[in-house]
Protein backbone atom coordinates (compact mmCIF):
# COMPACT_ATOMS: atom_id res chain seq x y z
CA UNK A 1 15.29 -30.38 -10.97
CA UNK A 2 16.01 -26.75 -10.19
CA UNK A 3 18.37 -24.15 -9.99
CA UNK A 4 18.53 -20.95 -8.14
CA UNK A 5 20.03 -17.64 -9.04
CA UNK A 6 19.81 -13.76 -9.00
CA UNK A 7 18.54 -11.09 -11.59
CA UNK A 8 21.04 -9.77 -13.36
CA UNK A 9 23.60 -7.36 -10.95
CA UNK A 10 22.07 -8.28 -7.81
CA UNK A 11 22.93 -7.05 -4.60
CA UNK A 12 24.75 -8.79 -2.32
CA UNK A 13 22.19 -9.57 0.12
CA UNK A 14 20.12 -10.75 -2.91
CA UNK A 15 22.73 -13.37 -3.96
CA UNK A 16 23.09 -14.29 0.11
CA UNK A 17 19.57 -15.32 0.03
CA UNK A 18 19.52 -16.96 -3.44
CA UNK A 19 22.72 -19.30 -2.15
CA UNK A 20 20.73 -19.87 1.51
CA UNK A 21 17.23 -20.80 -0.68
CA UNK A 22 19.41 -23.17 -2.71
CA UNK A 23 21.26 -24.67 0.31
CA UNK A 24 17.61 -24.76 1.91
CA UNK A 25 16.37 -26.78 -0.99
CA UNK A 26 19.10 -28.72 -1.45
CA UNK A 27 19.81 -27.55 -5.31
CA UNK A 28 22.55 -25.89 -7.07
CA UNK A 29 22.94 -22.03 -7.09
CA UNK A 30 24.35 -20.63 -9.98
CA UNK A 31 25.83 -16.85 -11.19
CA UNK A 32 23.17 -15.44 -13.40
CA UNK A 33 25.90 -13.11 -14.84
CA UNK A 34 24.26 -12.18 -18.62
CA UNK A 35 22.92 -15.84 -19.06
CA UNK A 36 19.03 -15.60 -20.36
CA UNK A 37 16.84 -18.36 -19.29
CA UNK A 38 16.89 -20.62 -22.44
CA UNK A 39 21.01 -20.92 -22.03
CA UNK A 40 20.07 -21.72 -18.46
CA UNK A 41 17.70 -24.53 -18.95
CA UNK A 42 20.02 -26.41 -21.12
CA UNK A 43 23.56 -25.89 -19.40
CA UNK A 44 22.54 -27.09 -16.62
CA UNK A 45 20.03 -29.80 -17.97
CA UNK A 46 16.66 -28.19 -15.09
CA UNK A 47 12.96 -28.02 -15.82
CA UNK A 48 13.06 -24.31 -14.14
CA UNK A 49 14.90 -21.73 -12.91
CA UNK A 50 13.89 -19.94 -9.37
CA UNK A 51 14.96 -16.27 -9.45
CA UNK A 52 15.65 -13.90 -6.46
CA UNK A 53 14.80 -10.30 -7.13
CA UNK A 54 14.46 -7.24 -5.53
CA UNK A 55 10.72 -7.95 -5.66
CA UNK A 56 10.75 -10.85 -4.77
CA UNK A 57 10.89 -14.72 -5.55
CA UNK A 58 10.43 -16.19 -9.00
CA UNK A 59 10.13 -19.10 -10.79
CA UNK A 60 10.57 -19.53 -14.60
CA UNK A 61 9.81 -22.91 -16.25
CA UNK A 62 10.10 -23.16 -20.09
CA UNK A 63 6.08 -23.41 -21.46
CA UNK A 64 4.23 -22.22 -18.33
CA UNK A 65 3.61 -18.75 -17.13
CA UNK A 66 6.20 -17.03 -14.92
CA UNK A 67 5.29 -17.84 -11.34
CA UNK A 68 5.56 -15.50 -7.89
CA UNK A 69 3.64 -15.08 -4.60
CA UNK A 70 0.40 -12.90 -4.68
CA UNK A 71 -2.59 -13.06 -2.15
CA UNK A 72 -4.75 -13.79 -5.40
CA UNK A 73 -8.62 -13.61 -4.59
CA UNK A 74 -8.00 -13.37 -0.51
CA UNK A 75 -7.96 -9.23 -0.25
CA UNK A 76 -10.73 -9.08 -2.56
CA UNK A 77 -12.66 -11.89 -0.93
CA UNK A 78 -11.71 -9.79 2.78
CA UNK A 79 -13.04 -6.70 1.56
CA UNK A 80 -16.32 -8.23 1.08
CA UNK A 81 -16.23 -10.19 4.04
CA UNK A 82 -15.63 -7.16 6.14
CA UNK A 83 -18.64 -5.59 4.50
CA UNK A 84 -20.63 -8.14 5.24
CA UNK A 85 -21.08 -10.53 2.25
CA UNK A 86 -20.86 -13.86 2.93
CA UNK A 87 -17.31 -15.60 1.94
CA UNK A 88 -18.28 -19.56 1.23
CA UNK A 89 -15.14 -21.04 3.05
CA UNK A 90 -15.88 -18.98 6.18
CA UNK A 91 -19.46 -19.75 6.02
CA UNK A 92 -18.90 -23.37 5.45
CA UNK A 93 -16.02 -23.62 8.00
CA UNK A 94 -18.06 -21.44 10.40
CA UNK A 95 -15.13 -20.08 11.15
CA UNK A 96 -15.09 -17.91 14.42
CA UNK A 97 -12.17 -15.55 15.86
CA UNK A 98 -9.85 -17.79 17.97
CA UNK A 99 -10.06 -21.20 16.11
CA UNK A 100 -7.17 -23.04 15.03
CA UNK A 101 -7.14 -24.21 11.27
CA UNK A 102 -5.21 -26.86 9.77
CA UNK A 103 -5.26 -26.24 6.12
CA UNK A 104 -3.50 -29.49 4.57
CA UNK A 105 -2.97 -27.61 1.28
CA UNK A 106 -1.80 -24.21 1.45
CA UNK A 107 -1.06 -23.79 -2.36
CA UNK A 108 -1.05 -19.42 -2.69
CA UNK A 109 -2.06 -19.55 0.48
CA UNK A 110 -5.86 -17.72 -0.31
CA UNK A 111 -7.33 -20.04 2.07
CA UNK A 112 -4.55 -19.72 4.45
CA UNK A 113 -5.08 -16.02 4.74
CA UNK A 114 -8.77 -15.72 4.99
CA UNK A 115 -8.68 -18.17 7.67
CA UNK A 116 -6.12 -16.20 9.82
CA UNK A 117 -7.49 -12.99 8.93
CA UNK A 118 -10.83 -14.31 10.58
CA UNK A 119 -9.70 -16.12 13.30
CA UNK A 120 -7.56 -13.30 14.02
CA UNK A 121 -4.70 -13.16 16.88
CA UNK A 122 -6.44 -15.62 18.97
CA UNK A 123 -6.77 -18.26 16.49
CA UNK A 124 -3.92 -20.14 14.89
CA UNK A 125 -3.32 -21.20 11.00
CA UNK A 126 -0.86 -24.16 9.98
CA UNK A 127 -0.39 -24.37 6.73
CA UNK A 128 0.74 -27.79 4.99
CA UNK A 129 2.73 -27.57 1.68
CA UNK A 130 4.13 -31.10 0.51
CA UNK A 131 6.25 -29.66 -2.17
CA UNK A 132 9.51 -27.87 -1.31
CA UNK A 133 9.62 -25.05 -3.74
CA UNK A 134 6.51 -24.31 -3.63
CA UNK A 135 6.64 -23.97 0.46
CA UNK A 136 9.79 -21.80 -0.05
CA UNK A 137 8.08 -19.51 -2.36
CA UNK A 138 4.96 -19.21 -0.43
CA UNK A 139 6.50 -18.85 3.09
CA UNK A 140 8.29 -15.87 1.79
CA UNK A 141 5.90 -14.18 0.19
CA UNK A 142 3.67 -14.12 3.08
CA UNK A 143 6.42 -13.13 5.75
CA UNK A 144 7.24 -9.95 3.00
CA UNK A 145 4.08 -9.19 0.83
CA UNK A 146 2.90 -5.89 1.33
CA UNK A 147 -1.07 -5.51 0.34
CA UNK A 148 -1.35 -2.00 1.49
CA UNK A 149 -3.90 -3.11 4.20
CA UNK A 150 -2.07 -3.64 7.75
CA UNK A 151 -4.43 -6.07 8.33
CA UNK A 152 -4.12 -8.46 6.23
CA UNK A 153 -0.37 -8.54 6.07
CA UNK A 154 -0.82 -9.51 10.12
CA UNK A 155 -2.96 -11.88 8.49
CA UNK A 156 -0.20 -13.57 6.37
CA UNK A 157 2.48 -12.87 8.86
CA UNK A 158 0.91 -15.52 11.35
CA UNK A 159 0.39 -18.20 8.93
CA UNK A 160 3.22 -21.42 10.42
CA UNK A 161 3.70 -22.90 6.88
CA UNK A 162 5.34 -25.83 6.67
CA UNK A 163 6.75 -28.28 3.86
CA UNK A 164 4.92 -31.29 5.21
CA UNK A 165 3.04 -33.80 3.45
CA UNK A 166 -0.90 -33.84 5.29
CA UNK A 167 -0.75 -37.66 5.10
CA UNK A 168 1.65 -37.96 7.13
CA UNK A 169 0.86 -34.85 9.75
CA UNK A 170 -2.63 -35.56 10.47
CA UNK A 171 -1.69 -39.49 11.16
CA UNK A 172 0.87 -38.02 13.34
CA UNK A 173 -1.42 -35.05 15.03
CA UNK A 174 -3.50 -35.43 17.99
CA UNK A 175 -6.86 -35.81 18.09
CA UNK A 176 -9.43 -32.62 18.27
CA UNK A 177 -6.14 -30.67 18.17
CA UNK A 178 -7.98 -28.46 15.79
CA UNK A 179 -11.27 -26.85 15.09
CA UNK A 180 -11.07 -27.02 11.53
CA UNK A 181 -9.08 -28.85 8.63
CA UNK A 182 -9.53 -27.99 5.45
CA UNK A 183 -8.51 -29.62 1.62
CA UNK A 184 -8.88 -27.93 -1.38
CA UNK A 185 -6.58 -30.49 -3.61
CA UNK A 186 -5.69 -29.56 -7.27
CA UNK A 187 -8.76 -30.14 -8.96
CA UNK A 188 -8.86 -33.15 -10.75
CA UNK A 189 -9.39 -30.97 -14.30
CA UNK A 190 -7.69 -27.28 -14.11
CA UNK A 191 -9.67 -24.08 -14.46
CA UNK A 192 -8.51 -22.92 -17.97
CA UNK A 193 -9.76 -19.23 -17.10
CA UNK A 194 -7.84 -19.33 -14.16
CA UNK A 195 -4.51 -17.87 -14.19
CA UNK A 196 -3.34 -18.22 -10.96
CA UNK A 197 -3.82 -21.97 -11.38
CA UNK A 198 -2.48 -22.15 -14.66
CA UNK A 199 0.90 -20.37 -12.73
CA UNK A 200 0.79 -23.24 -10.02
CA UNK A 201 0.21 -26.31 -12.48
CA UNK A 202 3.76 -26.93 -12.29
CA UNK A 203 4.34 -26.39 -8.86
CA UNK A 204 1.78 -28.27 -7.16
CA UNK A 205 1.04 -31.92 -5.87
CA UNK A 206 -1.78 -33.62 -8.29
CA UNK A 207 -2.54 -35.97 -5.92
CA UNK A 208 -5.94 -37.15 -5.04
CA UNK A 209 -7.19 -36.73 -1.32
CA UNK A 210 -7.43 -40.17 0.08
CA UNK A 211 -9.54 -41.90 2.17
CA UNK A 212 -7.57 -42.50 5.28
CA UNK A 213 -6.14 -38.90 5.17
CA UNK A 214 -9.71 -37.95 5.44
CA UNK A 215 -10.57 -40.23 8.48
CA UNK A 216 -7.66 -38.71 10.41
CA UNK A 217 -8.45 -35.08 9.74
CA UNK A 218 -12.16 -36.40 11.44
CA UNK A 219 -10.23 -37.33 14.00
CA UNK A 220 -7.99 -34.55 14.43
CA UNK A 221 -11.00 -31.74 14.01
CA UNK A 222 -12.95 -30.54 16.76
CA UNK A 223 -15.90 -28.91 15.00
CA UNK A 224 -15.39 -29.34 10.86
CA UNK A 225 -13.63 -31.02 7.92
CA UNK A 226 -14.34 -29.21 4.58
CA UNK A 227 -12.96 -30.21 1.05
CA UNK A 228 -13.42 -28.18 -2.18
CA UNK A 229 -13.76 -29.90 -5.45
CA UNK A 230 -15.39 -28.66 -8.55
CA UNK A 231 -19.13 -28.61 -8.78
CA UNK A 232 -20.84 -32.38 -9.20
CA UNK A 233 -17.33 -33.64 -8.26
CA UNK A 234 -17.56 -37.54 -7.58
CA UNK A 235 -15.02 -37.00 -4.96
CA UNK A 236 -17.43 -35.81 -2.74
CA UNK A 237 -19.45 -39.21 -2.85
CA UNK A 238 -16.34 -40.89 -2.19
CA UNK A 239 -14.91 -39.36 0.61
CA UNK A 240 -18.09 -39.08 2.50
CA UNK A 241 -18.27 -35.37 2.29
CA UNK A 242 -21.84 -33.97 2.14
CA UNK A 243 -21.81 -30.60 -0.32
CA UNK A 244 -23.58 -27.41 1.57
CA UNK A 245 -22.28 -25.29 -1.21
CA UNK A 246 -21.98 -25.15 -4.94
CA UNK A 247 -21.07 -21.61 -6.90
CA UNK A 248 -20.88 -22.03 -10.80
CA UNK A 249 -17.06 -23.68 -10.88
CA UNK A 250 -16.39 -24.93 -7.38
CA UNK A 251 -18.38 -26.80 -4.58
CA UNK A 252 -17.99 -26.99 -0.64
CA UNK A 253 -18.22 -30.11 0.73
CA UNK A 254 -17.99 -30.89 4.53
CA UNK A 255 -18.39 -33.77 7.75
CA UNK A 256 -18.92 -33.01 10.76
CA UNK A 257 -17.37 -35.08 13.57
């Protein structure tokens, strides 16, 4: 259970959108007033605290880092990609301008943004995030984060995220109503050197891809279904995904329809 509230001496428009996020998410919104976080957590008996700022959104959770949107890896992985250099997703997805992605777990959004960036104005990117929070949070950052590259912030603007669970939206979705659909779950065992991961621990669903998720996304792709799992993942082997690439930490893994 959450709360939401304001910095300290917000503006008013920054405590109208803290009570609208809390009335979106159905929690309690709260005066921050002088109250740190510690007094916060145990008056009102929550695991975290979501905070609206000027800069932004944020969420505090006692014993995990403080956690906000960024783009992450996706402008640096764009820059090369624009160079030239090869991006694994894109080359795995064989992603071309004008497709229409279904990525069943949007997470940051990294994915997400390197998918709409390359399919461009054409294409279309859905974006399915089963928790509520961390839909709120991500939605927003996208629709307001400025990378300093007009580009890419068209990129993120586009992105239809939704707080949907993939299970049941691809049982629900028509078939070869897109030309890609992509899963990159919470790996099984986190990435220790990752930050960004360590940030979204809290935030995100654990739970395991299963099998008849996978055999509607066959149905409901056109061209490609890719998963990402870390390297000599078993999950590969029992989804039925066949890996076409492996980098030190991570592996692609796709089927074909």
């Amino acid at each position: 259970m959450i709360v939401v509230t304001t910095s300290h001496e917000p503006s008013t428009k920054e405590k109208e959108k803290a009570v609208a996020i809390a009335d979106s998410l159905s929690v309690l919104y709260v005066d921050r007033d002088r109250a740190s976080l510690d007094k916060m957590y145990k008056q009102y008996e929550v695991d975290g605290v979501l905070i609206v700022t000027k800069q932004g959104l944020r969420y505090e959770s006692s014993g995990y880092p403080s956690f906000f949107f960024h783009p992450n890896l996706s402008v640096v992985r764009l820059k090369q990609w624009s160079k030239g250099e090869n991006d694994a997703m894109v080359r795995a997805a064989n992603l071309l301008e004008g497709d229409q992605v279904l990525d069943c777990t949007l997470g940051m959004g990294a994915d997400a943004i390197v998918s709409s960036f390359v399919t461009g104005a054409s294409g279309r990117v859905v974006g399915l995030e089963s928790e509520p929070l961390l839909a709120c949070m991500v939605a927003e950052g996208l629709k307001n984060y400025c990378s300093g590259r007009p580009a890419v912030d068209e990129a993120m603007r586009r992105i239809e995220v939704m707080n949907c669970n993939y299970r049941s939206y691809l049982a629900k979705s028509r078939s070869n109503s897109f030309d890609v659909v992509v899963f990159d779950p919470m790996f099984r065992k986190t990435v220790y050197g990752s930050k960004a991961m360590q940030m979204l621990k809290p935030l995100a669903n654990p739970t395991a891809v299963d099998e008849e998720s996978v055999a509607h996304a066959v149905r409901v792709a056109r061209r490609r279904v890719l998963l990402k799992e870390r390297k000599n993942s078993s999950e590969f082997a029992r989804l039925g995904f066949k890996v076409i690439h492996q980098s030190s930490s991570y592996a692609w893994g796709v089927i074909d329809p």
